[in-house]
PDB file of N, CA and C in Angstrom:
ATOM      1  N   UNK A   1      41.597  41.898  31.927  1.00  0.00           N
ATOM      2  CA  UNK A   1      42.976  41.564  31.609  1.00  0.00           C
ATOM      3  C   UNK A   1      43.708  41.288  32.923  1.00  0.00           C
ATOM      4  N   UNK A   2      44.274  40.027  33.092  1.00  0.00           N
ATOM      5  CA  UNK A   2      45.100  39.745  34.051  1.00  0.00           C
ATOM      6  C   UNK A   2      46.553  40.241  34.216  1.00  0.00           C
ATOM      7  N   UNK A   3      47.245  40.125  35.041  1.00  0.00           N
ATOM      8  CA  UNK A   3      48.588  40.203  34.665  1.00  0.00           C
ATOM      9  C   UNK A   3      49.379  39.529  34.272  1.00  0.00           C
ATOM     10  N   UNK A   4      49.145  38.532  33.827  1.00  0.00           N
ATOM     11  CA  UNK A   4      50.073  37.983  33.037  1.00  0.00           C
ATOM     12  C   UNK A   4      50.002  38.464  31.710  1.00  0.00           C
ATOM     13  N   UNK A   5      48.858  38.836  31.440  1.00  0.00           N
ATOM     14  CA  UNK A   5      48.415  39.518  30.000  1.00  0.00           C
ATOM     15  C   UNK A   5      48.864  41.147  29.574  1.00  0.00           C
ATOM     16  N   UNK A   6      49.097  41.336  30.896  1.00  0.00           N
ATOM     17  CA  UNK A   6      49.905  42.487  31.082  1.00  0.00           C
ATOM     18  C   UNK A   6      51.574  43.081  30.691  1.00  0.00           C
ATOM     19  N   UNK A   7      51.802  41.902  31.233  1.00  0.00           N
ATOM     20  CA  UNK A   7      53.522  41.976  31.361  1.00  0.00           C
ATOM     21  C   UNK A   7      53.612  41.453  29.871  1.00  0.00           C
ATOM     22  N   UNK A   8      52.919  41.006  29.102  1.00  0.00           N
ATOM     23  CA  UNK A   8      53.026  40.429  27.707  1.00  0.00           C
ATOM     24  C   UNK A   8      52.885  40.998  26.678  1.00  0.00           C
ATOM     25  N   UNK A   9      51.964  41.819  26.566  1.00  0.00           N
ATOM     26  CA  UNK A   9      51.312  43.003  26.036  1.00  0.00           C
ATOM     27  C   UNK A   9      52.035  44.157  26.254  1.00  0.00           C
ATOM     28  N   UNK A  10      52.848  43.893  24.804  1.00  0.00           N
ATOM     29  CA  UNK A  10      54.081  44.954  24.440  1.00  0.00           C
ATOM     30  C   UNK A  10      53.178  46.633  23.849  1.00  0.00           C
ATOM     31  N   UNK A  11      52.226  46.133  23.126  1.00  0.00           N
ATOM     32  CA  UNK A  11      51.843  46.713  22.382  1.00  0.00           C
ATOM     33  C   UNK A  11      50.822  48.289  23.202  1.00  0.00           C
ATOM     34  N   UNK A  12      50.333  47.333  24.846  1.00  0.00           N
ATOM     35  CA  UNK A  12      50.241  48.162  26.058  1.00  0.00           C
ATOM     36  C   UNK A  12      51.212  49.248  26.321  1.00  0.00           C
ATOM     37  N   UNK A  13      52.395  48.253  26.594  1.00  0.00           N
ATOM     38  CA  UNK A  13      53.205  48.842  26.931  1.00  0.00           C
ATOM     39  C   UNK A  13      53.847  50.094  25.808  1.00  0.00           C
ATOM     40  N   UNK A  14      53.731  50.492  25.128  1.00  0.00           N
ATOM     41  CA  UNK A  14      54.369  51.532  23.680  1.00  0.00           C
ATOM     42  C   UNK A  14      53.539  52.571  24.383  1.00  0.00           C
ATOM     43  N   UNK A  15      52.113  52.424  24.447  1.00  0.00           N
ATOM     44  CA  UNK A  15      51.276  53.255  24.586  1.00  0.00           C
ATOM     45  C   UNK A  15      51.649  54.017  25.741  1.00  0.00           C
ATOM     46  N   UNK A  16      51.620  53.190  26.934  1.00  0.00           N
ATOM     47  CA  UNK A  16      51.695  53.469  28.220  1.00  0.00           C
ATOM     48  C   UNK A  16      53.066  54.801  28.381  1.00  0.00           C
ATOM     49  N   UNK A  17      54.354  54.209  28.129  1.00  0.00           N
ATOM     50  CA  UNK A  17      55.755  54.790  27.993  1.00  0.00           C
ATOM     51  C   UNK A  17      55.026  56.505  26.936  1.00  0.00           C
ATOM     52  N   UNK A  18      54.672  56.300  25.933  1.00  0.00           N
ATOM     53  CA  UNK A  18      53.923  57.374  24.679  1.00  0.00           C
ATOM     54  C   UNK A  18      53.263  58.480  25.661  1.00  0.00           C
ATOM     55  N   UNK A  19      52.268  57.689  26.737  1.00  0.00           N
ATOM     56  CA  UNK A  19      51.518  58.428  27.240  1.00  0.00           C
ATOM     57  C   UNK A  19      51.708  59.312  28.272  1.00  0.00           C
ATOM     58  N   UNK A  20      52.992  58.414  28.992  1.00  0.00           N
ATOM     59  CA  UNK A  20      53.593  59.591  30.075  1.00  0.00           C
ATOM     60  C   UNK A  20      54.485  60.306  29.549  1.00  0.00           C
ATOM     61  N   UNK A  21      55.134  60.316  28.556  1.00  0.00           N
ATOM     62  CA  UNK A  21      56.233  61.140  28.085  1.00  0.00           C
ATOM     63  C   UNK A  21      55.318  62.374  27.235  1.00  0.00           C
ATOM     64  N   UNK A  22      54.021  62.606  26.816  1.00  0.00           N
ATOM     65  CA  UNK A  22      53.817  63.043  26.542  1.00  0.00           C
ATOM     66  C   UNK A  22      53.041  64.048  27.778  1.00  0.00           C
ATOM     67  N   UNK A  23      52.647  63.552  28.747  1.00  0.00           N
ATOM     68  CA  UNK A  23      52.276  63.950  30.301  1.00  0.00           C
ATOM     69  C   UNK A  23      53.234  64.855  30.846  1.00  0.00           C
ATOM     70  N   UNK A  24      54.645  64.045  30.825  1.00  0.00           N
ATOM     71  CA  UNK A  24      55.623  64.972  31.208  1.00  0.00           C
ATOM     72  C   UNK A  24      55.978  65.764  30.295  1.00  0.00           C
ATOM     73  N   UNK A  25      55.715  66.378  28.992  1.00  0.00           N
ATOM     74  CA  UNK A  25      56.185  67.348  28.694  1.00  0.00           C
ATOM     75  C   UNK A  25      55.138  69.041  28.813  1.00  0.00           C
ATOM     76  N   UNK A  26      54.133  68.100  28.600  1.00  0.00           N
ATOM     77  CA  UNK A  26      52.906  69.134  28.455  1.00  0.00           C
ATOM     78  C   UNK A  26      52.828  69.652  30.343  1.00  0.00           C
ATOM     79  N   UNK A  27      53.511  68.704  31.743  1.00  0.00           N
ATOM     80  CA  UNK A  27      52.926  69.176  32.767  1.00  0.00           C
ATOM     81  C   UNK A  27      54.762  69.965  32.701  1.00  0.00           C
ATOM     82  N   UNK A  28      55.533  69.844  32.257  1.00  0.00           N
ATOM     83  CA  UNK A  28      56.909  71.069  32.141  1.00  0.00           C
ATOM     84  C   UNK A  28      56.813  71.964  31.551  1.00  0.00           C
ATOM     85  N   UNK A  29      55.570  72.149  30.749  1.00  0.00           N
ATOM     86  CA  UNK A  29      55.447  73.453  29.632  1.00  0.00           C
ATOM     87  C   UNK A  29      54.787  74.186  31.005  1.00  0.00           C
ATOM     88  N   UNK A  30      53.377  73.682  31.882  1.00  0.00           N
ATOM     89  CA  UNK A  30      52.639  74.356  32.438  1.00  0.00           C
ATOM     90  C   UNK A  30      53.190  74.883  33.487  1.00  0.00           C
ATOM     91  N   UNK A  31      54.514  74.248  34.072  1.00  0.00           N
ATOM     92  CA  UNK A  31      55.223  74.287  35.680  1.00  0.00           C
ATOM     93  C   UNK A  31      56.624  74.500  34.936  1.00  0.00           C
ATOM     94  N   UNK A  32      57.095  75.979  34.836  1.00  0.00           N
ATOM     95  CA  UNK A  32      58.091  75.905  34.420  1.00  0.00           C
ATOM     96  C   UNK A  32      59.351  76.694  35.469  1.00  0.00           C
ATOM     97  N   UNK A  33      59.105  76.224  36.918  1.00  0.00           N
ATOM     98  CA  UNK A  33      60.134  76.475  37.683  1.00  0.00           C
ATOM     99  C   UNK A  33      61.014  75.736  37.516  1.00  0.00           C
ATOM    100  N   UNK A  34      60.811  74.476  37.740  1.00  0.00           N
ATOM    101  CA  UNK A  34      61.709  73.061  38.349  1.00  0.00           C
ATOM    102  C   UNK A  34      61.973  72.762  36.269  1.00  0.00           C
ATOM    103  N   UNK A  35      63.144  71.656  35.995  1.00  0.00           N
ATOM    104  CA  UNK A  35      63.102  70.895  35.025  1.00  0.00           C
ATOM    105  C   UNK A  35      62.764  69.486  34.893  1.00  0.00           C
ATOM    106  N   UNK A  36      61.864  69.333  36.438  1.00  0.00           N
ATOM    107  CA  UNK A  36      62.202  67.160  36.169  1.00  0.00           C
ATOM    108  C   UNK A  36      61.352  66.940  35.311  1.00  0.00           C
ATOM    109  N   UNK A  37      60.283  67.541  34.975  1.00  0.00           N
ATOM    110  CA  UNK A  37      59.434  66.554  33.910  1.00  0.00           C
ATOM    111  C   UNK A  37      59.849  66.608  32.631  1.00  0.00           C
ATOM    112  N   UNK A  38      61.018  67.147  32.600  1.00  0.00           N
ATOM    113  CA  UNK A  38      61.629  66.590  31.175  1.00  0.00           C
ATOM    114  C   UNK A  38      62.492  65.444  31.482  1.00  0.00           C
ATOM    115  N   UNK A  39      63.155  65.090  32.208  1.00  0.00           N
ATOM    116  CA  UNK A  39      63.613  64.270  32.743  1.00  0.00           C
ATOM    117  C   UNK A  39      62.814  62.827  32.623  1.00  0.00           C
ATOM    118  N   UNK A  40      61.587  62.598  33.531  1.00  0.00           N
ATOM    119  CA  UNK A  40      60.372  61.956  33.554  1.00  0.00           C
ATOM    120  C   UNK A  40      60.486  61.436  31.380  1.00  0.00           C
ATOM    121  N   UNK A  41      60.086  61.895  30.831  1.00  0.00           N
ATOM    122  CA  UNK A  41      59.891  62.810  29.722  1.00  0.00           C
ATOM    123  C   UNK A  41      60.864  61.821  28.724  1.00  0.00           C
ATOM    124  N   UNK A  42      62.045  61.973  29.455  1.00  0.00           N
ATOM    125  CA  UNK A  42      63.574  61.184  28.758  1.00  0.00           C
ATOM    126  C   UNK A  42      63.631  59.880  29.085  1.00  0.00           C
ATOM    127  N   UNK A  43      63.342  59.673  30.639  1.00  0.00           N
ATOM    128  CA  UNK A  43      62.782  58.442  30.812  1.00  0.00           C
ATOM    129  C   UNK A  43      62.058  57.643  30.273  1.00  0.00           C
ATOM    130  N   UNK A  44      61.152  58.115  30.274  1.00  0.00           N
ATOM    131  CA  UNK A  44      59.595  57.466  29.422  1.00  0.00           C
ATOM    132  C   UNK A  44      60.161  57.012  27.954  1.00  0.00           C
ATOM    133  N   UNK A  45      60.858  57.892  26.943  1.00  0.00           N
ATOM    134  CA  UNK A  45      61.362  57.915  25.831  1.00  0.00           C
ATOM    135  C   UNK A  45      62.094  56.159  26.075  1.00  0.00           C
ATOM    136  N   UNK A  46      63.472  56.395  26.572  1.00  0.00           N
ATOM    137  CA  UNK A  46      64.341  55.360  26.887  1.00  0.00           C
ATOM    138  C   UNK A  46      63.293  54.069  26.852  1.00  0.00           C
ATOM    139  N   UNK A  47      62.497  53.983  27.823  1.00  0.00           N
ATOM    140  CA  UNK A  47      61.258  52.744  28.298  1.00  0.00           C
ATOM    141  C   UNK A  47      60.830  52.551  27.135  1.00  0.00           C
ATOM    142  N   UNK A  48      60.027  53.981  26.206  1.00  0.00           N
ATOM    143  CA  UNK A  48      59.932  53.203  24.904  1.00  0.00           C
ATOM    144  C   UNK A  48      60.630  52.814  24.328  1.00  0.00           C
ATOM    145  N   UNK A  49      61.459  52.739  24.005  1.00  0.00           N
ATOM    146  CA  UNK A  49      63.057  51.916  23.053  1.00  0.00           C
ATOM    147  C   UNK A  49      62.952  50.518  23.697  1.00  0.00           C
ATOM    148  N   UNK A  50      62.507  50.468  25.072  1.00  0.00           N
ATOM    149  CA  UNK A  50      63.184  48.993  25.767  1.00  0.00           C
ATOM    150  C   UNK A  50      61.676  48.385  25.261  1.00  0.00           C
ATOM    151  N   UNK A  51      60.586  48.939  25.514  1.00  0.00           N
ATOM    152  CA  UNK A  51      59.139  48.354  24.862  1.00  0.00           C
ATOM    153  C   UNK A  51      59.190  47.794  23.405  1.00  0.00           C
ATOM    154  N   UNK A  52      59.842  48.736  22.449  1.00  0.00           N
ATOM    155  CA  UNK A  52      60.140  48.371  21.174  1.00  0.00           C
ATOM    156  C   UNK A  52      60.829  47.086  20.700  1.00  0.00           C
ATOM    157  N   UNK A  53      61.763  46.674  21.629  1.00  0.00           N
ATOM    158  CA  UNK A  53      62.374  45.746  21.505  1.00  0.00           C
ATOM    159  C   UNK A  53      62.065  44.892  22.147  1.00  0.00           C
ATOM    160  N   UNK A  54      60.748  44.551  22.934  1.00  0.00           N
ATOM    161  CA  UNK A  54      59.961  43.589  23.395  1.00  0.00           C
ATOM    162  C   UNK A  54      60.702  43.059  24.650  1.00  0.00           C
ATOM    163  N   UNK A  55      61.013  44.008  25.172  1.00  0.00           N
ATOM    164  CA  UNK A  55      61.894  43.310  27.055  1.00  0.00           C
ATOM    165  C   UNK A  55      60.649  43.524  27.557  1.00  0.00           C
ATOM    166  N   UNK A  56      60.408  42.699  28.825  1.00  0.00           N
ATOM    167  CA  UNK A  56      59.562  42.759  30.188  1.00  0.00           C
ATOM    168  C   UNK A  56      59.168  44.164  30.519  1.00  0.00           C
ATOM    169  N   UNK A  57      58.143  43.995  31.010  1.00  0.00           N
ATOM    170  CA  UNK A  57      57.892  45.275  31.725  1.00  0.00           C
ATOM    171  C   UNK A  57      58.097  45.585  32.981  1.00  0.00           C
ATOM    172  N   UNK A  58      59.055  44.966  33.905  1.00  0.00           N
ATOM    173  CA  UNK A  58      59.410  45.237  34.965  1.00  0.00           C
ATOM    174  C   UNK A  58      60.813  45.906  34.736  1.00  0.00           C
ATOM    175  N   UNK A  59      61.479  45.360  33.820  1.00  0.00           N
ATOM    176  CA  UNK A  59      63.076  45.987  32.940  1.00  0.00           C
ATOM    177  C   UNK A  59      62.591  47.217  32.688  1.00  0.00           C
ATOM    178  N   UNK A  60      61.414  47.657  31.894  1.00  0.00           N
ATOM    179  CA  UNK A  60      61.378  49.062  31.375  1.00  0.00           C
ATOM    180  C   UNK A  60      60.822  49.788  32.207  1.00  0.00           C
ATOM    181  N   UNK A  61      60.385  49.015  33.384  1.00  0.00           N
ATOM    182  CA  UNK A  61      60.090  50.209  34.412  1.00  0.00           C
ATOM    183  C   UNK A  61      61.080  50.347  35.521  1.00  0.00           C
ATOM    184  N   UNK A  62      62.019  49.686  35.505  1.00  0.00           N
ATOM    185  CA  UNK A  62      63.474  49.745  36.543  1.00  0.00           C
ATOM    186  C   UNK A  62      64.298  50.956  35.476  1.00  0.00           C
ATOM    187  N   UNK A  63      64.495  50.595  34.365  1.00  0.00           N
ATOM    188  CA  UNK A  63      65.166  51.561  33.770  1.00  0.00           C
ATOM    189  C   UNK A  63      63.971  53.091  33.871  1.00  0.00           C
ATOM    190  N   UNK A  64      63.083  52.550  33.603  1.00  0.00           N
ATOM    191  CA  UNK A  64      62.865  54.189  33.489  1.00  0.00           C
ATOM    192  C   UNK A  64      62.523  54.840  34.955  1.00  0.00           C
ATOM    193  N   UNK A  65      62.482  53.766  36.162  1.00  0.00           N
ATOM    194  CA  UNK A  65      63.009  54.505  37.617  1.00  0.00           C
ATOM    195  C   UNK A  65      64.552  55.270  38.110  1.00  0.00           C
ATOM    196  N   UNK A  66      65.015  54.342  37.506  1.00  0.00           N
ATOM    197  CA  UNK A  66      66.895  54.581  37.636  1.00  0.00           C
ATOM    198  C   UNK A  66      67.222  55.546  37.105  1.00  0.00           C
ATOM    199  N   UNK A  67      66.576  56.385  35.542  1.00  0.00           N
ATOM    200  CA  UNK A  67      67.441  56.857  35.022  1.00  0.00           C
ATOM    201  C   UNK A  67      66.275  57.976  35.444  1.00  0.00           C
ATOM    202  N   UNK A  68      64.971  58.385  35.889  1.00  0.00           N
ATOM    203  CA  UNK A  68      64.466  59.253  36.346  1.00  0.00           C
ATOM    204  C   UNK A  68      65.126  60.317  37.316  1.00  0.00           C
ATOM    205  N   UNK A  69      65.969  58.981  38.400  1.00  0.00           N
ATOM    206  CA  UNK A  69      66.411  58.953  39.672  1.00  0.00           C
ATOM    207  C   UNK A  69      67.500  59.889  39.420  1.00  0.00           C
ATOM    208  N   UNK A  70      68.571  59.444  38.495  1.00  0.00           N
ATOM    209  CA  UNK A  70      69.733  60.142  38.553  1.00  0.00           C
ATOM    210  C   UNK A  70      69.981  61.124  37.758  1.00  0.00           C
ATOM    211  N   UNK A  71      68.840  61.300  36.926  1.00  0.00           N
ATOM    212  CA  UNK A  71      68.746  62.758  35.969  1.00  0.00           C
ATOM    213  C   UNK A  71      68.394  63.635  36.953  1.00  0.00           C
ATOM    214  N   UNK A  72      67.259  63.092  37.762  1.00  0.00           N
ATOM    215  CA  UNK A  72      67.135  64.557  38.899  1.00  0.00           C
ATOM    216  C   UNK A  72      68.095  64.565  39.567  1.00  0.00           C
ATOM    217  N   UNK A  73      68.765  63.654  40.089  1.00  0.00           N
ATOM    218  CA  UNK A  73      70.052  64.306  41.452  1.00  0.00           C
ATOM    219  C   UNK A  73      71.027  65.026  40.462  1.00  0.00           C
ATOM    220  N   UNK A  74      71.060  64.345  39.415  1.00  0.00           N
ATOM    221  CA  UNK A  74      72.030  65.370  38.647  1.00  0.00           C
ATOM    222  C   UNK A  74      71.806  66.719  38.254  1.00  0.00           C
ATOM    223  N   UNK A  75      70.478  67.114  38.152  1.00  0.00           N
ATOM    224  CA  UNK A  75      69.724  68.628  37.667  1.00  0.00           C
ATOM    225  C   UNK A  75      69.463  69.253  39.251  1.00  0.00           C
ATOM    226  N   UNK A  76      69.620  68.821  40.000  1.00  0.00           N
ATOM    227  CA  UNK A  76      69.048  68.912  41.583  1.00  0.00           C
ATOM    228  C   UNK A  76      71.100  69.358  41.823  1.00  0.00           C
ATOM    229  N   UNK A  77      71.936  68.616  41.786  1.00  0.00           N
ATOM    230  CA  UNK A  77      73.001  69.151  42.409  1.00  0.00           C
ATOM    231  C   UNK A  77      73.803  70.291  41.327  1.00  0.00           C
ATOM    232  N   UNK A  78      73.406  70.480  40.062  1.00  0.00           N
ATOM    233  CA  UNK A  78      73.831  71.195  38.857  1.00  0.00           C
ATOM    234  C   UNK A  78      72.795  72.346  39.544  1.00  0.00           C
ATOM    235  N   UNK A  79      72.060  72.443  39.940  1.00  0.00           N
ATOM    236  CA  UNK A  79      71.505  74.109  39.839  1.00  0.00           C
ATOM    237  C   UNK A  79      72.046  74.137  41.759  1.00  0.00           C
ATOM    238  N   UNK A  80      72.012  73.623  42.528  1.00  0.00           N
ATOM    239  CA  UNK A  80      72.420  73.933  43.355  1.00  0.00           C
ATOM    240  C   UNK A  80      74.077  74.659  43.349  1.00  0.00           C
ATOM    241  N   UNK A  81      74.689  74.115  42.489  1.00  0.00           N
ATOM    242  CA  UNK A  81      75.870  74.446  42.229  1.00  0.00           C
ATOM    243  C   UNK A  81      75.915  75.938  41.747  1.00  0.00           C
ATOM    244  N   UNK A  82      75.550  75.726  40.514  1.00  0.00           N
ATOM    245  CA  UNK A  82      75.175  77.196  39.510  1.00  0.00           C
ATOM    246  C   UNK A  82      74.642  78.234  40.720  1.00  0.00           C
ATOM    247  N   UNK A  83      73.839  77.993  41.720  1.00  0.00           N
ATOM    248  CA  UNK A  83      73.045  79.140  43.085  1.00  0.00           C
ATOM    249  C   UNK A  83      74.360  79.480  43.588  1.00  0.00           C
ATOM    250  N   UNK A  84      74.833  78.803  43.938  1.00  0.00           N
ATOM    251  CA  UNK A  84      75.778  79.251  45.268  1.00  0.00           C
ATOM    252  C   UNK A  84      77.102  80.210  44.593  1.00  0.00           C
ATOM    253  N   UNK A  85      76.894  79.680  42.840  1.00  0.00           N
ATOM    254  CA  UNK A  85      78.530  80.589  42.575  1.00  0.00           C
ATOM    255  C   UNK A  85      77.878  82.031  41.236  1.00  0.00           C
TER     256      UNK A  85
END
């Protein structure tokens, strides 16, 4: 499979988004200091919605970088907060 066959292949893509969200929940059950792999987790979810509706796969992997990105700074400056008071 080339890539062009790649980026086309929606039906890849469901799986792919399915497969890490299910990665990230099962590796947050095992590592339960930190919360990002639920995060990861929510991401992946979102990506599937954008897969479902047949967008590119460079779109569903920008969204599910971006919103990875700012769920952790947001869970990253929320417990830093919660420490200090």
């Amino acid at each position: 499979m080339n890539l062009e066959n790649f980026l086309e292949n929606y039906h890849m893509h469901i799986f792919i988004w399915l497969g890490i969200a299910i990665i990230a929940i099962l590796l947050e059950n095992l590592i339960k200091k930190h919360v990002i792999g639920l995060w990861f987790a929510v991401s992946a979810g979102f990506s599937l919605l954008l897969a479902l509706m047949h967008l590119k796969f460079t779109i569903q992997f920008i969204a599910f970088f971006v919103i990875s990105v700012i769920f952790i700074l947001i869970n990253e400056l929320y417990f830093k907060k919660t420490n200090k008071g």
